[in-house]
N, C-alpha and C. Protein backbone atom coordinates (compact mmCIF):
# COMPACT_ATOMS: atom_id res chain seq x y z
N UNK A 1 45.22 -47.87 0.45
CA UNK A 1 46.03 -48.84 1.16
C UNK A 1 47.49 -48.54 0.87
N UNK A 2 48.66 -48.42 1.78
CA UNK A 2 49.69 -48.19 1.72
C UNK A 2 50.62 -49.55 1.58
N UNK A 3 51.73 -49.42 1.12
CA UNK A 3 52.32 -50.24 0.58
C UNK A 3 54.01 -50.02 1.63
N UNK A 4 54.27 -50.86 2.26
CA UNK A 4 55.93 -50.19 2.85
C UNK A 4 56.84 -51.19 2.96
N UNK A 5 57.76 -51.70 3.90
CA UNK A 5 59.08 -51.91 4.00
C UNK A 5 59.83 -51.16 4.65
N UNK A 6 59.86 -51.85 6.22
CA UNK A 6 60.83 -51.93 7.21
C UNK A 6 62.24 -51.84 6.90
N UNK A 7 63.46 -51.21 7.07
CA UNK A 7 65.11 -51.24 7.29
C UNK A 7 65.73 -50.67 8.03
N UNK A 8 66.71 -51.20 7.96
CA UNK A 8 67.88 -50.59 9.26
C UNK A 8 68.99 -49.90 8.53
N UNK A 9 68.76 -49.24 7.51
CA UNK A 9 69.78 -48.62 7.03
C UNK A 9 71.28 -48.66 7.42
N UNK A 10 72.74 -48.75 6.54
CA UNK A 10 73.93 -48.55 7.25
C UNK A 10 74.10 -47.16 7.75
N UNK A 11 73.58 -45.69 6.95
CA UNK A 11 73.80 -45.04 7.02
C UNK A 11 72.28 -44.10 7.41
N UNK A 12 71.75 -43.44 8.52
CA UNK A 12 71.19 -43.26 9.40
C UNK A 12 70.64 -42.08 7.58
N UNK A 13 68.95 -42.55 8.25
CA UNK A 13 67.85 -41.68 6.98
C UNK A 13 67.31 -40.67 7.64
N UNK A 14 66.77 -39.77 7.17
CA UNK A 14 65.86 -38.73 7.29
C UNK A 14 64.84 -38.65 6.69
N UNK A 15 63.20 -38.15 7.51
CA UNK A 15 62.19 -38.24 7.23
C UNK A 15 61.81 -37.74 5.49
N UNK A 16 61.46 -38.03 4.39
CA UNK A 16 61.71 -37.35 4.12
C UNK A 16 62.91 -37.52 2.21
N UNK A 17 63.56 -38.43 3.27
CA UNK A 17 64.29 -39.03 1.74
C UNK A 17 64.17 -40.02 0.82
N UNK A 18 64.21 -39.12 -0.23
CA UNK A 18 63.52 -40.21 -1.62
C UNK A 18 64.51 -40.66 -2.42
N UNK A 19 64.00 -41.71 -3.05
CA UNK A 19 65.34 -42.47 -4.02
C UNK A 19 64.42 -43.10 -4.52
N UNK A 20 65.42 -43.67 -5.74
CA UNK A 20 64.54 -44.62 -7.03
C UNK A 20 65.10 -45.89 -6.83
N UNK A 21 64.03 -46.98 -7.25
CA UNK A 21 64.34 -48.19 -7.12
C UNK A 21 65.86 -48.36 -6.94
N UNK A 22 66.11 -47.81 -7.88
CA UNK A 22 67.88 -48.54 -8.79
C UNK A 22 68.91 -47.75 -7.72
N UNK A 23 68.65 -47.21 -6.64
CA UNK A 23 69.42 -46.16 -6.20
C UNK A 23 68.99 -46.72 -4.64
N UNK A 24 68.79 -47.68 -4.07
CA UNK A 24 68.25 -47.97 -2.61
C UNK A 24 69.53 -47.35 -1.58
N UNK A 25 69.56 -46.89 -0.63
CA UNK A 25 70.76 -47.00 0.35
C UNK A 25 71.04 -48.23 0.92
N UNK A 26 72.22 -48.58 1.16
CA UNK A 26 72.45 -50.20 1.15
C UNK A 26 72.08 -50.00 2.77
N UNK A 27 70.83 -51.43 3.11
CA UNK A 27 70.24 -51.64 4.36
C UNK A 27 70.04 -53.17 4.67
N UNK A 28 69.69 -53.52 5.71
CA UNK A 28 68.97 -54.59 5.82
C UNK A 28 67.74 -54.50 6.14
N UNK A 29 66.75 -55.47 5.46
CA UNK A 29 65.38 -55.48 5.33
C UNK A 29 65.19 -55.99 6.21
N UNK A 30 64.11 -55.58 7.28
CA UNK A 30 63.65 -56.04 8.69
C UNK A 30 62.47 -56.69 8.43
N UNK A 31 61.76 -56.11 7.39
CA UNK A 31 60.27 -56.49 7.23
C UNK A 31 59.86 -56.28 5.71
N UNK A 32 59.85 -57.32 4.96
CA UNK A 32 59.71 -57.24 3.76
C UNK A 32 58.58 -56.55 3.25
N UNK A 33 58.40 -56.06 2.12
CA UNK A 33 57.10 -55.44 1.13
C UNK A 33 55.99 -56.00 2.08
N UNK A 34 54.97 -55.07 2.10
CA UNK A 34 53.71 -55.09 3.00
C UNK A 34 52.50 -54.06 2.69
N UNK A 35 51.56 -54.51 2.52
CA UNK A 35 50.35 -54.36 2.57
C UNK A 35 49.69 -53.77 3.67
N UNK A 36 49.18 -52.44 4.03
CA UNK A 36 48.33 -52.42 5.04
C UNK A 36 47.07 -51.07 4.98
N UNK A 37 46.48 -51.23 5.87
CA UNK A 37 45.51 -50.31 6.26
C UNK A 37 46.21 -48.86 7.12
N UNK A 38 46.88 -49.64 7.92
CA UNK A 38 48.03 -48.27 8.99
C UNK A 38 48.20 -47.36 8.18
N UNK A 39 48.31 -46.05 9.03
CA UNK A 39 48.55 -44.68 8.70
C UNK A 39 50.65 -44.83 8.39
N UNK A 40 51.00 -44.29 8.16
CA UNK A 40 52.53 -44.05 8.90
C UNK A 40 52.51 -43.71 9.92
N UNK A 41 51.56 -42.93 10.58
CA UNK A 41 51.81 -42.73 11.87
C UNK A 41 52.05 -44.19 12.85
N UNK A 42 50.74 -44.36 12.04
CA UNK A 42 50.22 -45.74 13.25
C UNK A 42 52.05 -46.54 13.03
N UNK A 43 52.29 -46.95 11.74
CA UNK A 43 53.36 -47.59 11.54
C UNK A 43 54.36 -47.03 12.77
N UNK A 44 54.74 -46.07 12.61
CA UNK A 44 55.81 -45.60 13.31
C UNK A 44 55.84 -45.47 14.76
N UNK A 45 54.54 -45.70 15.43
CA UNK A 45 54.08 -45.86 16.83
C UNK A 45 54.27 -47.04 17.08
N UNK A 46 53.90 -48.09 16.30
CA UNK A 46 54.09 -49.56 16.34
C UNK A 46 55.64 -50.18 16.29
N UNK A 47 56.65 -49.65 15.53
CA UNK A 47 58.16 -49.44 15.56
C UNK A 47 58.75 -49.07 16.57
N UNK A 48 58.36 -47.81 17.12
CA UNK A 48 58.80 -46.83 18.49
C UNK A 48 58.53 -48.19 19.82
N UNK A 49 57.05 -48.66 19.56
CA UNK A 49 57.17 -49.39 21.03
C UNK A 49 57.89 -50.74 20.80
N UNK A 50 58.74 -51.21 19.59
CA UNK A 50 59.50 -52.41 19.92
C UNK A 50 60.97 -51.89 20.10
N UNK A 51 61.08 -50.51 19.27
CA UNK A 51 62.34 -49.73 19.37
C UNK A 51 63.00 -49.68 20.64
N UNK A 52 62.28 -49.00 21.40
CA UNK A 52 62.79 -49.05 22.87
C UNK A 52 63.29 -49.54 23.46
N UNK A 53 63.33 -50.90 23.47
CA UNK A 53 63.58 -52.25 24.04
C UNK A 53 64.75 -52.43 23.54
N UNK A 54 65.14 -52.21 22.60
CA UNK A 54 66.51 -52.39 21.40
C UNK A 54 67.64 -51.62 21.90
N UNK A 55 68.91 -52.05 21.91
CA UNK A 55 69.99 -51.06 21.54
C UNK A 55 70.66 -51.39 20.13
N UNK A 56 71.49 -50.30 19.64
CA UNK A 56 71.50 -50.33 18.48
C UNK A 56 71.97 -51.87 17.72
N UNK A 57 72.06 -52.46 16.68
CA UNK A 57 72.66 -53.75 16.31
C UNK A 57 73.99 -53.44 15.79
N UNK A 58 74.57 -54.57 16.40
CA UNK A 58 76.41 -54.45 15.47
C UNK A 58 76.34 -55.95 14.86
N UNK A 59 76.57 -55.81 13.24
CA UNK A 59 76.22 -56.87 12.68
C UNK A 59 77.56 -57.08 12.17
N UNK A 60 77.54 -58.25 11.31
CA UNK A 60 79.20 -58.57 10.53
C UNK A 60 78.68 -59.07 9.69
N UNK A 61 79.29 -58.71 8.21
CA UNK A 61 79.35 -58.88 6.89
C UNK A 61 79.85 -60.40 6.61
N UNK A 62 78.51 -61.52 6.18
CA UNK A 62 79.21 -62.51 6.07
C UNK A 62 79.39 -62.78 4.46
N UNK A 63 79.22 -63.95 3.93
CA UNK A 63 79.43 -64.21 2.84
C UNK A 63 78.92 -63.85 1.56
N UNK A 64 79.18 -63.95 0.23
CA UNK A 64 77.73 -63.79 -0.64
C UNK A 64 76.73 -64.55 -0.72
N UNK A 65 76.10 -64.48 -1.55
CA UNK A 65 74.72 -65.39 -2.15
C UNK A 65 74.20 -64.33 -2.99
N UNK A 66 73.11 -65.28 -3.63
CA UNK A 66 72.43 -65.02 -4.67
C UNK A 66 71.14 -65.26 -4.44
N UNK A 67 70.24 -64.09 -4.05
CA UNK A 67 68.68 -64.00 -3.95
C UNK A 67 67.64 -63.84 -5.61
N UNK A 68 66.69 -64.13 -5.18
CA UNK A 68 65.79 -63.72 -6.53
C UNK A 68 65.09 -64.83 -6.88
N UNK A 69 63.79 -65.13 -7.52
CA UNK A 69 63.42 -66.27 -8.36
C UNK A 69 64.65 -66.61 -9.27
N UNK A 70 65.56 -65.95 -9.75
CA UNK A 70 66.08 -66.60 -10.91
C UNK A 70 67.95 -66.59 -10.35
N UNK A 71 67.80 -66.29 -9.36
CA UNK A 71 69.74 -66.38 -8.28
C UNK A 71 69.96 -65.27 -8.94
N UNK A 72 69.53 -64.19 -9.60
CA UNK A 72 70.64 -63.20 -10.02
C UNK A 72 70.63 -61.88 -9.60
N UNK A 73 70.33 -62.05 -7.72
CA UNK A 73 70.62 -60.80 -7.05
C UNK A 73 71.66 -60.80 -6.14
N UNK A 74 72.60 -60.22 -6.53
CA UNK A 74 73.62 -60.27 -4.92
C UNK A 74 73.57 -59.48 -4.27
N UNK A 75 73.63 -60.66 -2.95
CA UNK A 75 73.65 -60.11 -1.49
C UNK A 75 74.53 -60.43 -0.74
N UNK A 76 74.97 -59.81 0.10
CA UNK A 76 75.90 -60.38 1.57
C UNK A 76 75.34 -60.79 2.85
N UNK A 77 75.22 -62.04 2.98
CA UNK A 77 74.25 -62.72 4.34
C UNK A 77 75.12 -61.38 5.59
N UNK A 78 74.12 -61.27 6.75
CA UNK A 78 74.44 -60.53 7.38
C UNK A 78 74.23 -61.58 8.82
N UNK A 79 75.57 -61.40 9.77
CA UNK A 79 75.52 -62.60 11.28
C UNK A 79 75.37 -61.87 12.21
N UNK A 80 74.65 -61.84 12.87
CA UNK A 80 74.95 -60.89 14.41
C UNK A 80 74.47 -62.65 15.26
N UNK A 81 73.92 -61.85 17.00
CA UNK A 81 73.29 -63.19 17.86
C UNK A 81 72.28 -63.32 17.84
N UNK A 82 71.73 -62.91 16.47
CA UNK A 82 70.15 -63.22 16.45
C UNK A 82 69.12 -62.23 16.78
N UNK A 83 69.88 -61.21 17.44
CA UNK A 83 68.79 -59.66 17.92
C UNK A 83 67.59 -59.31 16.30
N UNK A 84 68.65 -59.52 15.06
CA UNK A 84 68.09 -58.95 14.01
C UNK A 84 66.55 -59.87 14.23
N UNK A 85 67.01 -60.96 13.92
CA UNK A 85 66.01 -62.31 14.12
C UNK A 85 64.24 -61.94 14.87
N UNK A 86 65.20 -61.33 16.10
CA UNK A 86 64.25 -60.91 16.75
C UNK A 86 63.45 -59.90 16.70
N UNK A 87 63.77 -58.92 16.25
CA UNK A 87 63.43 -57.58 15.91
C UNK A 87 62.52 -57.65 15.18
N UNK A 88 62.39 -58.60 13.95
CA UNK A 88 62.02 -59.42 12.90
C UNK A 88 60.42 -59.69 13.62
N UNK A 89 61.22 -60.65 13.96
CA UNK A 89 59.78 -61.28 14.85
C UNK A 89 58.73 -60.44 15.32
N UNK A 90 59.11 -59.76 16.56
CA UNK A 90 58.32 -58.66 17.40
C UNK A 90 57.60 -57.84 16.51
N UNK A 91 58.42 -57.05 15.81
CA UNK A 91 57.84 -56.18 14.57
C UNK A 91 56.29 -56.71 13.88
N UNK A 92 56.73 -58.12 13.52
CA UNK A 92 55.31 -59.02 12.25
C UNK A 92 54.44 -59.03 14.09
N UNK A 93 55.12 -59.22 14.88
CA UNK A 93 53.87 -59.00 16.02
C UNK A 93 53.35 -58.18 16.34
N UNK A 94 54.10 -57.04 16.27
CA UNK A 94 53.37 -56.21 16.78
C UNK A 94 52.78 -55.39 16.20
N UNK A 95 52.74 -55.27 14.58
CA UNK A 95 52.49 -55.08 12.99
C UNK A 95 51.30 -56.05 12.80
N UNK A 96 50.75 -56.96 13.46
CA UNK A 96 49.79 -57.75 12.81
C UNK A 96 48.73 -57.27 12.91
N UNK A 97 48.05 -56.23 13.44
CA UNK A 97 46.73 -55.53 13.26
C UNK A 97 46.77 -54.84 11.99
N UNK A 98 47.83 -54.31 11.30
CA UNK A 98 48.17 -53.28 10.51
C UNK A 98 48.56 -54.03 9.23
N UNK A 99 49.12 -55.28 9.47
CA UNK A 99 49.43 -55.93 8.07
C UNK A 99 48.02 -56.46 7.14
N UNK A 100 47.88 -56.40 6.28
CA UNK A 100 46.93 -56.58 5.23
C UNK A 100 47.48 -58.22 4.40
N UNK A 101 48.86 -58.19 4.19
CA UNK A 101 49.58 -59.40 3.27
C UNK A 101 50.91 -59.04 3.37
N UNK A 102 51.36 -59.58 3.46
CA UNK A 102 53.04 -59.87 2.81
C UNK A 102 53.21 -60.49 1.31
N UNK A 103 53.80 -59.76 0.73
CA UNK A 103 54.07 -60.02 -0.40
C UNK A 103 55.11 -60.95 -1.11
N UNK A 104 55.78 -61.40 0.15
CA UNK A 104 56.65 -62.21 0.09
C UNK A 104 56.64 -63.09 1.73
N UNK A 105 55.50 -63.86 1.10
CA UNK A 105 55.92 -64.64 2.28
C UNK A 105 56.74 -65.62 2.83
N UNK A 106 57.42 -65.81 2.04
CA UNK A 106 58.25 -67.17 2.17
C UNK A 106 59.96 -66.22 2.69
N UNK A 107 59.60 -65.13 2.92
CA UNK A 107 60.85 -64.24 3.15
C UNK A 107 60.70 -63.79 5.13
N UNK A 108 59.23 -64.26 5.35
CA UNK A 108 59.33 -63.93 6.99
C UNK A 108 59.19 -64.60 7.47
N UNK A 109 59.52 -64.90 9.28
CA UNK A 109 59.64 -65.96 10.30
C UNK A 109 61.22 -66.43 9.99
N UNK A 110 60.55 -68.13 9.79
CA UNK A 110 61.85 -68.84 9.29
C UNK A 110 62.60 -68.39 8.50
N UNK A 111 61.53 -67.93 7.18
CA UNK A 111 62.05 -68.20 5.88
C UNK A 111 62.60 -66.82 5.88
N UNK A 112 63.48 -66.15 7.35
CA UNK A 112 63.80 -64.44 7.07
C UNK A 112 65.32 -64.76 7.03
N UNK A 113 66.11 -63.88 6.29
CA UNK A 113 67.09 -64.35 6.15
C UNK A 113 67.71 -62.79 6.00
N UNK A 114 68.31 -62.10 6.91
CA UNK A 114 69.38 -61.13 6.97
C UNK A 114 70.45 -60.56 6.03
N UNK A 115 70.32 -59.93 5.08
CA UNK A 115 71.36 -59.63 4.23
C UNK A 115 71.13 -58.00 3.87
N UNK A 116 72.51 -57.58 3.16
CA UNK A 116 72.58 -56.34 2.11
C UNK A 116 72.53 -56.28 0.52
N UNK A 117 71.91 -56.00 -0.04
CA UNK A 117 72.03 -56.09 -1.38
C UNK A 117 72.59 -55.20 -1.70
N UNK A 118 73.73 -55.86 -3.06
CA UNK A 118 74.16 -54.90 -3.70
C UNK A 118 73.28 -53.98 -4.71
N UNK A 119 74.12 -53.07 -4.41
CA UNK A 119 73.45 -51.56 -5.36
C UNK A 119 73.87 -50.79 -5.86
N UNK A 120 73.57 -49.85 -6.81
CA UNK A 120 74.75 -49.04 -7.89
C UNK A 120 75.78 -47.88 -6.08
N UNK A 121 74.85 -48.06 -5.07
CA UNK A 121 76.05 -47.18 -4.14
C UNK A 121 77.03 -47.92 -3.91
N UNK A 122 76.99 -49.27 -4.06
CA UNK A 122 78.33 -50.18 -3.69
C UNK A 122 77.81 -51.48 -3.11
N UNK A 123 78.41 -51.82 -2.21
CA UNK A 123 78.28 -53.27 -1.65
C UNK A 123 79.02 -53.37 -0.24
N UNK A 124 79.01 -54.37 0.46
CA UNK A 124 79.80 -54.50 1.88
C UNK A 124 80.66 -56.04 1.58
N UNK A 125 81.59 -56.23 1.86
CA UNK A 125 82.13 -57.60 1.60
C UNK A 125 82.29 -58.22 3.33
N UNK A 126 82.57 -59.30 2.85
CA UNK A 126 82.89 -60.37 3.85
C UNK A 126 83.63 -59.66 5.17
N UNK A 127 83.07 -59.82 6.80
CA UNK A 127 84.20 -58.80 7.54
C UNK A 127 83.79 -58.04 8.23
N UNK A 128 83.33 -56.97 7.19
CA UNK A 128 83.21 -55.59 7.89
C UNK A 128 81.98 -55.92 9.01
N UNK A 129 82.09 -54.98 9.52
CA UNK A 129 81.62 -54.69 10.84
C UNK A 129 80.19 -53.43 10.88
N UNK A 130 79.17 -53.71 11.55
CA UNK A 130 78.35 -51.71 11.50
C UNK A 130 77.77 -52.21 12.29
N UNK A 131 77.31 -50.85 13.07
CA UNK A 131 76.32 -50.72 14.10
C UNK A 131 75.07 -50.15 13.89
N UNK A 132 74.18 -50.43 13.67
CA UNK A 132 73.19 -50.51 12.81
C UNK A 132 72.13 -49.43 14.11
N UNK A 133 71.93 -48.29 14.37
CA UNK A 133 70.94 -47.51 15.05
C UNK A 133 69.70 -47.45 15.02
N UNK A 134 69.58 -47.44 13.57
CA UNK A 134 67.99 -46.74 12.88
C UNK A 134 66.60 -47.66 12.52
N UNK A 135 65.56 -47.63 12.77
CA UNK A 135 65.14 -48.52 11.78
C UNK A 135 64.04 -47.47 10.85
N UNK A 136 64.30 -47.40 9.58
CA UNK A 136 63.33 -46.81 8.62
C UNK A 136 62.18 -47.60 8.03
N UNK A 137 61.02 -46.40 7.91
CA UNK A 137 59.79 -46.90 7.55
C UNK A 137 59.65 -46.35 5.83
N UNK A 138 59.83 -47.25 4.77
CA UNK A 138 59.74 -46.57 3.58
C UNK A 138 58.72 -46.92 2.54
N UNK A 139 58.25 -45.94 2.43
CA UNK A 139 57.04 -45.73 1.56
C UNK A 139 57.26 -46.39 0.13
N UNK A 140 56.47 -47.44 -0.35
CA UNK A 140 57.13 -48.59 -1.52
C UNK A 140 55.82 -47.85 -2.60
N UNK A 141 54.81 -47.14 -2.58
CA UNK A 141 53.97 -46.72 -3.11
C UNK A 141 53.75 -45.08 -3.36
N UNK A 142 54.67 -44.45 -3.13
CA UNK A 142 54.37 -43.06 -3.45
C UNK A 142 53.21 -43.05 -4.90
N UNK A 143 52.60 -42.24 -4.23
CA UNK A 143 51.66 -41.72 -6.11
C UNK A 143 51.88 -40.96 -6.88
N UNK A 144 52.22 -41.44 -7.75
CA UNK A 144 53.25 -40.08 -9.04
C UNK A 144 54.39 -39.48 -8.29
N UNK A 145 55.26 -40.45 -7.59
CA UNK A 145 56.28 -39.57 -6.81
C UNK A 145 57.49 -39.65 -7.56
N UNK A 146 58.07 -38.78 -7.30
CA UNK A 146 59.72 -38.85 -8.16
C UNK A 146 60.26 -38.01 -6.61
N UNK A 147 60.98 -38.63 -6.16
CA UNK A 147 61.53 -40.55 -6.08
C UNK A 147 60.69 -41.32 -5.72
N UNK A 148 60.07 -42.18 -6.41
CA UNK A 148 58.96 -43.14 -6.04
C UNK A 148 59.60 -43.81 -4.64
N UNK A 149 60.08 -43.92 -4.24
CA UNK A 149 60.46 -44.55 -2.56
C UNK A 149 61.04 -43.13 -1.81
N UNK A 150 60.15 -43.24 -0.69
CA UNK A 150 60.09 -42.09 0.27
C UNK A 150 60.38 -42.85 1.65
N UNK A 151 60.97 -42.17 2.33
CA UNK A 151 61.55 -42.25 3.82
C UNK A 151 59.84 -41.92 4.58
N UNK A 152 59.63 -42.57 5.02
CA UNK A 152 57.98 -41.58 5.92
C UNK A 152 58.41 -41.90 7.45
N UNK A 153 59.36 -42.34 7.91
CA UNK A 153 59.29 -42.58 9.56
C UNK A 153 60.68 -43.26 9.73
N UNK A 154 61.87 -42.74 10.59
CA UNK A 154 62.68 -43.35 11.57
C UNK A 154 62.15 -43.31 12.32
N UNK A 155 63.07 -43.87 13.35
CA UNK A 155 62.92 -44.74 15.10
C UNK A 155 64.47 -45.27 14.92
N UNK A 156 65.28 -44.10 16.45
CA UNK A 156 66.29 -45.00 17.12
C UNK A 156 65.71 -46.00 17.86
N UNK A 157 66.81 -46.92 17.90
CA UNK A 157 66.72 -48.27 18.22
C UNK A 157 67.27 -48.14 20.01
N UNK A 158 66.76 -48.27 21.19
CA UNK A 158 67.01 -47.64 22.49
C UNK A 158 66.63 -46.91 22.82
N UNK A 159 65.20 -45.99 22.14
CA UNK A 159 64.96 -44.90 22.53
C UNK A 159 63.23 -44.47 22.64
């Protein structure tokens, strides 16, 4: 059973790239930690047909907060008109043959909430602006991998 996590990376991934926990590329999470039976392929076929429909997102850097059971993760809430929202949505729909559990459930539907976490690459403050293209499929379970988190599937967003 594979283990993954949906993002839209700021900075566009390749199949392929690995990193360690402590080292994430700063993204927004589309689809939290997940459980499934799906291949990556299947994953990435299931992405491609909501992809299409999409053009890329231009989001804006809103305020901080503090995520975590215990408040001591910072993040920067992220505002666009709700496309993310949606993307969100469609995805857990069109992902529901393939999902097994969410591991965090109180993090999808309503309870989804748009942000960047900070990370030893830096942070985004209040403001800035990105156009968000990509959405990456990343492998949360590599086996004996160094970099235990692997890139296994992009998808432009329009295409």
């Amino acid at each position: 059973m594979g283990r993954f996590v949906i993002i839209l990376p700021l900075e566009p991934l390749n199949v392929g790239d690995g990193f360690v926990t402590a080292d994430w590329p700063l993204h927004v999470t589309v689809v939290p930690p997940f459980r499934t039976r799906c291949t990556a392929e299947q994953l990435r076929e299931a992405m491609t047909a909501v992809a299409r429909a999409r053009e890329p997102l231009r989001i804006t850097v809103g305020p901080d907060d503090w995520f975590g059971h215990r408040k001591d993760v910072l993040v920067s809430l992220v505002t666009d008109d709700g496309r993310i929202q949606k993307l969100h949505d469609n995805l857990l729909v069109t992902l529901r043959r393939c999902l097994v559990d969410h591991e965090t459930l109180s993090h999808v539907g309503r309870g989804y909430r748009p942000h960047i976490t900070a990370t030893r690459h830096g942070r985004v403050t209040d403001g800035e602006r990105y156009t968000l293209p990509q959405l990456a499929l990343v492998d949360m379970a590599t086996p004996h991998g160094d970099p235990p988190r692997v890139t296994r599937a992009t998808v432009d967003l329009g295409r």
